[in-house]
Every structure is written in C-alpha cells, then in structure tokens.
N, C-alpha and C. Protein backbone atom coordinates (compact mmCIF):
# COMPACT_ATOMS: atom_id res chain seq x y z
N UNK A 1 9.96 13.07 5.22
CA UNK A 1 11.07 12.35 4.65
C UNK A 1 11.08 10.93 5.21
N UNK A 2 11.28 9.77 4.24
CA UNK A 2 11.39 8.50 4.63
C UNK A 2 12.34 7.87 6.05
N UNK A 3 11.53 7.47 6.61
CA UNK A 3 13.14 6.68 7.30
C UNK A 3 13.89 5.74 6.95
N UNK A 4 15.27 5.63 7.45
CA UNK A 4 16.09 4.31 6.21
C UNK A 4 15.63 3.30 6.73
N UNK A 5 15.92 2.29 6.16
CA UNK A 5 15.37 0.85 6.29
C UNK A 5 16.14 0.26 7.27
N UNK A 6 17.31 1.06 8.30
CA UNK A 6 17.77 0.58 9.47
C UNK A 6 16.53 1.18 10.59
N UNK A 7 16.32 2.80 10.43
CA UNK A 7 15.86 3.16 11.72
C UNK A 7 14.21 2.45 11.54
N UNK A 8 13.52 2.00 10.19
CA UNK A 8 12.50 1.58 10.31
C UNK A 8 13.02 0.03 10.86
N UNK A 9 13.97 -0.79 10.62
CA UNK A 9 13.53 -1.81 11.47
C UNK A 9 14.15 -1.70 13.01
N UNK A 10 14.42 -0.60 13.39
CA UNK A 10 14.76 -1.03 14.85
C UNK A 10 13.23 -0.29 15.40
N UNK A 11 11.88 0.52 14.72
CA UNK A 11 10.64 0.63 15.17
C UNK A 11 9.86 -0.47 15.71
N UNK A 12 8.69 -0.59 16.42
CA UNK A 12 8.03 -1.60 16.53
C UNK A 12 7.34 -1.03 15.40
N UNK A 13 6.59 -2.16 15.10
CA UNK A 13 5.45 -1.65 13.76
C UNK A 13 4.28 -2.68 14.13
N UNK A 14 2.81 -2.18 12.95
CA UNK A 14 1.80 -2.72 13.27
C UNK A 14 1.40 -3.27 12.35
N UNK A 15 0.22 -4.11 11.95
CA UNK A 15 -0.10 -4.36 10.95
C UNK A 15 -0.88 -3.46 9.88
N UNK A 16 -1.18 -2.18 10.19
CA UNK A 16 -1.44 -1.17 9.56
C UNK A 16 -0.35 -0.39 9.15
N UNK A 17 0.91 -0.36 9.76
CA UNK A 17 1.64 0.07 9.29
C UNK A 17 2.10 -0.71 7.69
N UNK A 18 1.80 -1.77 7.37
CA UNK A 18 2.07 -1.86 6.35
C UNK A 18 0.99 -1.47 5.05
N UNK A 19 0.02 -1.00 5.84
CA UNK A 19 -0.61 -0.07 4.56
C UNK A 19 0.04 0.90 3.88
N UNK A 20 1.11 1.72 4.87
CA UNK A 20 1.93 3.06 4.35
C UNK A 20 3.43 2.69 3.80
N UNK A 21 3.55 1.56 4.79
CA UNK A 21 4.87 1.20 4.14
C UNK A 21 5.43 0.68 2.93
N UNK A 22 3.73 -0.10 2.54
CA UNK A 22 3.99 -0.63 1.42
C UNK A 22 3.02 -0.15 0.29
N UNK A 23 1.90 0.27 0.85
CA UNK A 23 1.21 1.11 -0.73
C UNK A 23 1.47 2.71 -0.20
N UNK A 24 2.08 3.56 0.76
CA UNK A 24 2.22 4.43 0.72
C UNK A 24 0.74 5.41 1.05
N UNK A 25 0.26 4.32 1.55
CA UNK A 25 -1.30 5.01 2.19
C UNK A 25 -1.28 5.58 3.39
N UNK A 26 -2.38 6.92 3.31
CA UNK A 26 -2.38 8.20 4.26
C UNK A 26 -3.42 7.83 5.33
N UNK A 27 -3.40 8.47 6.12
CA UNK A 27 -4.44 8.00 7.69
C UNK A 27 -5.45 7.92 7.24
N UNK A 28 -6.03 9.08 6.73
CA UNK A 28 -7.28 8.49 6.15
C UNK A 28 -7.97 7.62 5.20
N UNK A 29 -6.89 6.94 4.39
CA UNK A 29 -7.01 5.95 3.74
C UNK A 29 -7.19 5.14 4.56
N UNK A 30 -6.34 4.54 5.84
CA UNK A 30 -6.97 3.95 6.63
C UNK A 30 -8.08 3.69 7.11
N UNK A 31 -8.38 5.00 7.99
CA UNK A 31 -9.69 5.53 8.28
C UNK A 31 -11.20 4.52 7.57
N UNK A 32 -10.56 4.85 6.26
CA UNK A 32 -11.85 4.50 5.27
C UNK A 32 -11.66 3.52 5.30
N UNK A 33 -10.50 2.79 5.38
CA UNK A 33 -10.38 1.28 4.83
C UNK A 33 -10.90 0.82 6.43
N UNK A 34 -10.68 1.09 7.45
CA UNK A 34 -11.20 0.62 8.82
C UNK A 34 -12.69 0.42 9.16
N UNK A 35 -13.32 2.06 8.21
CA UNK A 35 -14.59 2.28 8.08
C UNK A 35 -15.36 0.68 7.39
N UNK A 36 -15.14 1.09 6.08
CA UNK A 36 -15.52 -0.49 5.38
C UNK A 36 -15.52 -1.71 6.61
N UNK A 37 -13.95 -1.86 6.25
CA UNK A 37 -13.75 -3.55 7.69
C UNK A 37 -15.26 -3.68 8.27
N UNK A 38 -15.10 -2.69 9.31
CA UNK A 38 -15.93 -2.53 10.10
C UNK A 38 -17.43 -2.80 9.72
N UNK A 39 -17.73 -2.64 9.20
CA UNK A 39 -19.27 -2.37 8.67
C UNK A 39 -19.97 -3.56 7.70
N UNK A 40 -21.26 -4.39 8.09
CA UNK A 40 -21.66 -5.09 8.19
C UNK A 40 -22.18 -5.19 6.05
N UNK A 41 -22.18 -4.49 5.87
CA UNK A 41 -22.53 -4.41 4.62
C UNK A 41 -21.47 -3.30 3.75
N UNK A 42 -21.50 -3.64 1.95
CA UNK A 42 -21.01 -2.23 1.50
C UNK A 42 -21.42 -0.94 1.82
N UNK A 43 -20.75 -0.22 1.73
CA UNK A 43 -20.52 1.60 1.69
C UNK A 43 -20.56 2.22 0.32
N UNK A 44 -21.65 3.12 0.54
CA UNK A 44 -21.54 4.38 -0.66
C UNK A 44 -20.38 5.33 -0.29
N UNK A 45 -19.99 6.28 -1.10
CA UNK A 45 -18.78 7.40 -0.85
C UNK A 45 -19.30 8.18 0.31
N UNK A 46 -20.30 8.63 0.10
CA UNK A 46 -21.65 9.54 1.43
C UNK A 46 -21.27 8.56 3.24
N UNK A 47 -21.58 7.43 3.05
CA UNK A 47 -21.58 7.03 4.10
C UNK A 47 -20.45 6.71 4.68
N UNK A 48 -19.12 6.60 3.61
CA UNK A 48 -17.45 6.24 4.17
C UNK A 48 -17.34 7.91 4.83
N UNK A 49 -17.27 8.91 4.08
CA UNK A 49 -17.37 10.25 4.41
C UNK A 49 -17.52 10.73 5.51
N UNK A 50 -19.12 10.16 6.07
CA UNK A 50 -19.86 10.62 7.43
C UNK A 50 -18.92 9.62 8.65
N UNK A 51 -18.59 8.35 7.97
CA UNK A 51 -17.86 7.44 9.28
C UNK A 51 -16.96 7.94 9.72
N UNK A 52 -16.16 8.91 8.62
CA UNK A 52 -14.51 9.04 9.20
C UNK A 52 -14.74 10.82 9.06
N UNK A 53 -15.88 11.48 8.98
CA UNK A 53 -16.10 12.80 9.49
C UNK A 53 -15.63 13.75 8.34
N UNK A 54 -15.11 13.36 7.01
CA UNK A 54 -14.68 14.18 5.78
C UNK A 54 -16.01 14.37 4.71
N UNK A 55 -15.77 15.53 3.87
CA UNK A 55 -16.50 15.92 3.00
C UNK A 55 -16.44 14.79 1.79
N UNK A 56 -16.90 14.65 1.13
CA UNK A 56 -17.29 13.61 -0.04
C UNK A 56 -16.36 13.76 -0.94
N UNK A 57 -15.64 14.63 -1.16
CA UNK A 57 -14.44 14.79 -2.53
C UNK A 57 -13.32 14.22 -1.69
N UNK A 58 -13.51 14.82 -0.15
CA UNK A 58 -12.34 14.07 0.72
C UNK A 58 -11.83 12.72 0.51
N UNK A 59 -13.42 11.81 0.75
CA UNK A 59 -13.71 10.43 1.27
C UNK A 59 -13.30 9.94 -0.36
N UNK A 60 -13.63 10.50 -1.58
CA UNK A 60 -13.94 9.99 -2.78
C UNK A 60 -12.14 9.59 -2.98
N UNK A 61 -11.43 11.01 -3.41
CA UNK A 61 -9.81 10.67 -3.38
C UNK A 61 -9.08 9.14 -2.50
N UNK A 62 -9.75 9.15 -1.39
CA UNK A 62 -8.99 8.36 -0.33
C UNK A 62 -9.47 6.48 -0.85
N UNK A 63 -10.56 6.81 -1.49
CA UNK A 63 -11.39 5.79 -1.89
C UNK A 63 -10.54 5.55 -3.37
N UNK A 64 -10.12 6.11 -3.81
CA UNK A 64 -9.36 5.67 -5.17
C UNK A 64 -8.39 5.30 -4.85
N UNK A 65 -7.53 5.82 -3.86
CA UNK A 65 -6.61 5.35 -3.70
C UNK A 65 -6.31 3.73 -2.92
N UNK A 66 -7.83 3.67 -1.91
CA UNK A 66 -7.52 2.45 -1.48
C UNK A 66 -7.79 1.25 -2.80
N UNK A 67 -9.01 1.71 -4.26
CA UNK A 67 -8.83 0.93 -5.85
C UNK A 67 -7.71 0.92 -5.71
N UNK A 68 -7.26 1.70 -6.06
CA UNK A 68 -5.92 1.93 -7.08
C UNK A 68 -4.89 0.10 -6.11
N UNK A 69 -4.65 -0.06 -5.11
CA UNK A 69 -4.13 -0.10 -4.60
C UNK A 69 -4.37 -1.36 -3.89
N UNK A 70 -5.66 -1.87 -4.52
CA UNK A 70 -6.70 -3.22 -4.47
C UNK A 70 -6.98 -3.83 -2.59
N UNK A 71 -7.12 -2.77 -2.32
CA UNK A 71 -7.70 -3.15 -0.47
C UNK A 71 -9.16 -3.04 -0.53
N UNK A 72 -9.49 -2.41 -1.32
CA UNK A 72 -10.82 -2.29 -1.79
C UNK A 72 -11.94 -3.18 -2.94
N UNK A 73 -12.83 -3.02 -3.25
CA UNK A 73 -13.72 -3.66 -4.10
C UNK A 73 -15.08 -2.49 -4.46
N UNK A 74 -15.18 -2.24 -5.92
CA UNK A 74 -16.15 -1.55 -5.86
C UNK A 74 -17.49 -2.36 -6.43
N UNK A 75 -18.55 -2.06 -6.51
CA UNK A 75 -19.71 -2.69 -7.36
C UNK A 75 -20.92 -1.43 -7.59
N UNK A 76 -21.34 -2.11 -8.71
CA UNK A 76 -22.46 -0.76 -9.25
C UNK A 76 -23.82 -1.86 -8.97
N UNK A 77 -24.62 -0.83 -8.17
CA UNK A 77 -25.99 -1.19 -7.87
C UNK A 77 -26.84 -0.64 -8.84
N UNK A 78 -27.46 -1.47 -9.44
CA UNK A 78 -28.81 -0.45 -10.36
C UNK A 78 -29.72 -0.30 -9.83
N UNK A 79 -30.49 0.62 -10.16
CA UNK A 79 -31.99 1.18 -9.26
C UNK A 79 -32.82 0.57 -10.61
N UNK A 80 -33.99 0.34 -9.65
CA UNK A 80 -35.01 -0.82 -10.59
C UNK A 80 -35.67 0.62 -12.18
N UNK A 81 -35.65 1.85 -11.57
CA UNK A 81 -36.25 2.73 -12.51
C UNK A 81 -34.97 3.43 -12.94
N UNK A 82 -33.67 2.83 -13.61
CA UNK A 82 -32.85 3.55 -13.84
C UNK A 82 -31.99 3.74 -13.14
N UNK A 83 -30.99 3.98 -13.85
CA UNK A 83 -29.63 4.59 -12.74
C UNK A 83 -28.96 3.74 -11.89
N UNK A 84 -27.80 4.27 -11.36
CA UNK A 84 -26.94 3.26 -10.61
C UNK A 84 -26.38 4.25 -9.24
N UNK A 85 -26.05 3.65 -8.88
CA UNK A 85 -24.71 4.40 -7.97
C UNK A 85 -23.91 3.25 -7.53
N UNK A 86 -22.60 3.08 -7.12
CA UNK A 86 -21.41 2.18 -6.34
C UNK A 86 -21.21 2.27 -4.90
N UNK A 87 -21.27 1.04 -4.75
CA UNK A 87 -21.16 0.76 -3.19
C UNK A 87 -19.52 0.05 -3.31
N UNK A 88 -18.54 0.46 -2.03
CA UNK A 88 -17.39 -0.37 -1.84
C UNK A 88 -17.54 -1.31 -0.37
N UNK A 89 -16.40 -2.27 -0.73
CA UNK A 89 -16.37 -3.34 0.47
C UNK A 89 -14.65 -3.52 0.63
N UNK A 90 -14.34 -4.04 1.71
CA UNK A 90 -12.73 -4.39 1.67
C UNK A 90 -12.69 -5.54 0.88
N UNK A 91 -11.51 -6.17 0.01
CA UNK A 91 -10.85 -7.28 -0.02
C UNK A 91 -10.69 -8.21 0.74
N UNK A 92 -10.60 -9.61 0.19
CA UNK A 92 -10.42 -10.06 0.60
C UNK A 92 -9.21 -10.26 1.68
N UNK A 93 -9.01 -10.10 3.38
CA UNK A 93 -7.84 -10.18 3.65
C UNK A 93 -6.74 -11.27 3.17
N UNK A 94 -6.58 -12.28 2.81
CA UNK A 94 -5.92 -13.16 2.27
C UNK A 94 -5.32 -12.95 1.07
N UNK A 95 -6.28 -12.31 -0.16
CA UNK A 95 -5.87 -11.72 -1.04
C UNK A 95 -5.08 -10.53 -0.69
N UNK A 96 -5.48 -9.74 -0.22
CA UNK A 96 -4.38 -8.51 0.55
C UNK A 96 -3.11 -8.84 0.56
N UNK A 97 -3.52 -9.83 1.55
CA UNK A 97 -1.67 -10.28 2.40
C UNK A 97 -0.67 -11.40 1.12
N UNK A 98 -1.99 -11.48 -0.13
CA UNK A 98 -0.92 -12.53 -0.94
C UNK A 98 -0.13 -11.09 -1.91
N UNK A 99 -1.45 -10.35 -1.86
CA UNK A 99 -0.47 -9.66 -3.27
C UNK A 99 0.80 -8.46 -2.33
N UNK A 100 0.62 -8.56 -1.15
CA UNK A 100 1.55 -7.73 -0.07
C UNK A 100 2.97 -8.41 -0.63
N UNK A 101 2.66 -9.63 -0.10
CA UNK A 101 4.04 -10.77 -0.11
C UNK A 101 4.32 -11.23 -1.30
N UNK A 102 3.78 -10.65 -2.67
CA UNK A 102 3.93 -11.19 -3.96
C UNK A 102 4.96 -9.43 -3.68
N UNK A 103 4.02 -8.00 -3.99
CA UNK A 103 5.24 -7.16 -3.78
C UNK A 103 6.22 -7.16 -2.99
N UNK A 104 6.38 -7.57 -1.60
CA UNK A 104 7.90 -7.77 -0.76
C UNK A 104 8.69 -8.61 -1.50
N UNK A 105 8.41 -9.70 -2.17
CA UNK A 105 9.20 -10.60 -2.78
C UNK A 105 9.90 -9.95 -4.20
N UNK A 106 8.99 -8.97 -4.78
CA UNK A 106 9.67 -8.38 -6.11
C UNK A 106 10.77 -7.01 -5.28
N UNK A 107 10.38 -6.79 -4.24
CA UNK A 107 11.01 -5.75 -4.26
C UNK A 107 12.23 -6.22 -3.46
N UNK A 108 12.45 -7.94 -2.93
CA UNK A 108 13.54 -7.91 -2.26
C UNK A 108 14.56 -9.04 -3.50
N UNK A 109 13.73 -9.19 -4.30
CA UNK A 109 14.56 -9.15 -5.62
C UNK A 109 14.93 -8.73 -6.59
N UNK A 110 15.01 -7.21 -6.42
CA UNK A 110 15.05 -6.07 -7.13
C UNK A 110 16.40 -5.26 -6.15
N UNK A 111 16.25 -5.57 -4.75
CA UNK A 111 17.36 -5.28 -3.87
C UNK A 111 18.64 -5.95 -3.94
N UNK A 112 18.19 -7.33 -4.24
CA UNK A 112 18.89 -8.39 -4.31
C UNK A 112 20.33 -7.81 -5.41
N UNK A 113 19.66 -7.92 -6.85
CA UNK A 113 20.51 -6.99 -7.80
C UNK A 113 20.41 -5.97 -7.95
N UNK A 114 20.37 -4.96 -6.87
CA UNK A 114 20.81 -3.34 -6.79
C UNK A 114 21.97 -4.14 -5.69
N UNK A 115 21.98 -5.11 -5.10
CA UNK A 115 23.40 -5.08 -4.31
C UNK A 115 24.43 -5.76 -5.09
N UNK A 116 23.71 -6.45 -5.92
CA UNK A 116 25.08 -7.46 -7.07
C UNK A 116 25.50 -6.48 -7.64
N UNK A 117 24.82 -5.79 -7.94
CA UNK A 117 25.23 -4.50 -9.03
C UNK A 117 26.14 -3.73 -8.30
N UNK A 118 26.19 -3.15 -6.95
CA UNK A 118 27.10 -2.47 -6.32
C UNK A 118 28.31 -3.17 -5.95
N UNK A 119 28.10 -4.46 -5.08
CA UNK A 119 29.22 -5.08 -5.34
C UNK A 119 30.38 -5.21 -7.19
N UNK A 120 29.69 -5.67 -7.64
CA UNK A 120 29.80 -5.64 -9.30
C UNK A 120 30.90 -4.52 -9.44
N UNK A 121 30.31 -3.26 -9.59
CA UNK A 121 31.34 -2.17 -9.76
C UNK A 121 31.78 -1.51 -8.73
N UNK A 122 31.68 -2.00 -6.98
CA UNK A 122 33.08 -1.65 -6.39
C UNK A 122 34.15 -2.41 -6.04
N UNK A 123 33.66 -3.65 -6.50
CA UNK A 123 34.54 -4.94 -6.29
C UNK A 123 36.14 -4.49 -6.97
N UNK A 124 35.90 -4.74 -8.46
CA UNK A 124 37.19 -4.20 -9.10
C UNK A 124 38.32 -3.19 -8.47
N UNK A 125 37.38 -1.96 -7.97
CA UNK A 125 37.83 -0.79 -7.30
C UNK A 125 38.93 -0.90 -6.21
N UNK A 126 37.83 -1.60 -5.53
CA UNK A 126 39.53 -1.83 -4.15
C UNK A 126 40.51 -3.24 -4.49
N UNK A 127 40.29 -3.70 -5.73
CA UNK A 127 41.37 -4.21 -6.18
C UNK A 127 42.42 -4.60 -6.74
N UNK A 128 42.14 -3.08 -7.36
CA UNK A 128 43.24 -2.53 -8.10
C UNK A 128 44.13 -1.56 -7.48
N UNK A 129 43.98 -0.85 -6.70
CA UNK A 129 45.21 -0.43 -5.57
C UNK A 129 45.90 -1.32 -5.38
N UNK A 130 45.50 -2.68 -4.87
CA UNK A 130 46.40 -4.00 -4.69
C UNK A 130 47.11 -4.82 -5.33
N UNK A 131 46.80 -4.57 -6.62
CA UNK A 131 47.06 -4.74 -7.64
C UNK A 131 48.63 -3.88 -7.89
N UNK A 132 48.70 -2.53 -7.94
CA UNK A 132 49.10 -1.07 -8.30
C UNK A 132 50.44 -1.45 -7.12
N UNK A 133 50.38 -2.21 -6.08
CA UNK A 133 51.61 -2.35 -4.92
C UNK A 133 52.51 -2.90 -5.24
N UNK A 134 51.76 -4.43 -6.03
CA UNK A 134 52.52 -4.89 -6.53
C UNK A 134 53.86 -5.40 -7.24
C-alpha cells in the first residue's frame, strides 16, 4: 500500500527512488536498468538476465517495462547472413530527468485543480451555516 505524500516527504529518498515513485518501477527493473548504466556497450535480454541473476522471461518483462517507460533504448542488429536480434542501452540521462520533470509538472497541475475543485465545492458549504444564523 502507498504511502501518503506526507509520510513520503518526511523519508529521506534517493535518486532511484524516483524510478518507483514516479514510473512505479520494481527492484529489478532497477537491477536491469543499473545492469545497462553500468556496462560499456549494449545488452542482449541473455546478458541483462545473467547480470542481475534472473531467467530470460524474468529479465525480458522487466526490460519492457523499463521501454514502456523510456529509461531504456532498444536497437535491432542484423547478422550479415540473415536475421537479427536487439540489443538495449539506457537513455539518455538528461532526457530521463527532462521527461521526469515534464511528468512532475503535469501531475502538480493536475493537483493544482483537484484542490480548486475541492475548495470549489466545500467553500459554499461552511458558508451557508453562516449564512442560516443570520
């Protein structure tokens, strides 16, 4: 279950923590996404797998999710006699941290009027008792 957005800011937090906080990514999404960082060249699914010690359907899921979710980059290699397979790499960090702060910004203006809106219809409310004394 989430924590509210009081007890999460009295946490310290990290900069990985905003992988979960804000795309809702699991340790081993990390994992993989750390794997990549780390590593001097792209990664096949086989070799993210063996870094972070999971089976290949494991590594593959965790790998969509870091697509889905654009921390990632995939590319298709062709073999000179046919065929392909995909290697991934991380994103750009800069790009990361713009489209991070492009979502904090929609979502703290989306807060913005979920509070106009509450004010909005309890405003009236306690002012019509005062009204009613009259």
């Amino acid at each position: 279950m989430a924590n509210s957005m009081a007890e999460q800011l009295q946490q310290d937090m990290e900069c990985e923590g905003l992988l979960e906080c804000i795309h809702g990514l699991k340790q081993l999404d990390k994992d993989c996404f750390r794997a990549m960082v780390e590593s001097d060249e792209p990664l096949t699914i086989d070799e993210v797998a063996e870094r972070v010690d999971r089976e290949r359907s494991t590594a593959y899921r965790s790998i969509q999710r870091l697509l889905q979710s654009g921390f990632i980059q995939k590319e298709q290699v062709n073999y000179d006699q046919g065929g392909y397979y995909h290697v991934y790499y991380p994103t750009d960090p800069t790009q990361i941290a713009n489209d991070m702060q492009r979502m904090l910004n929609d979502w703290y203006a989306k807060m913005g009027q979920l509070i106009q809106e509450f004010e909005d219809k309890y405003d009236h409310v306690e002012s019509e008792p005062a009204m009613a004394e009259s």
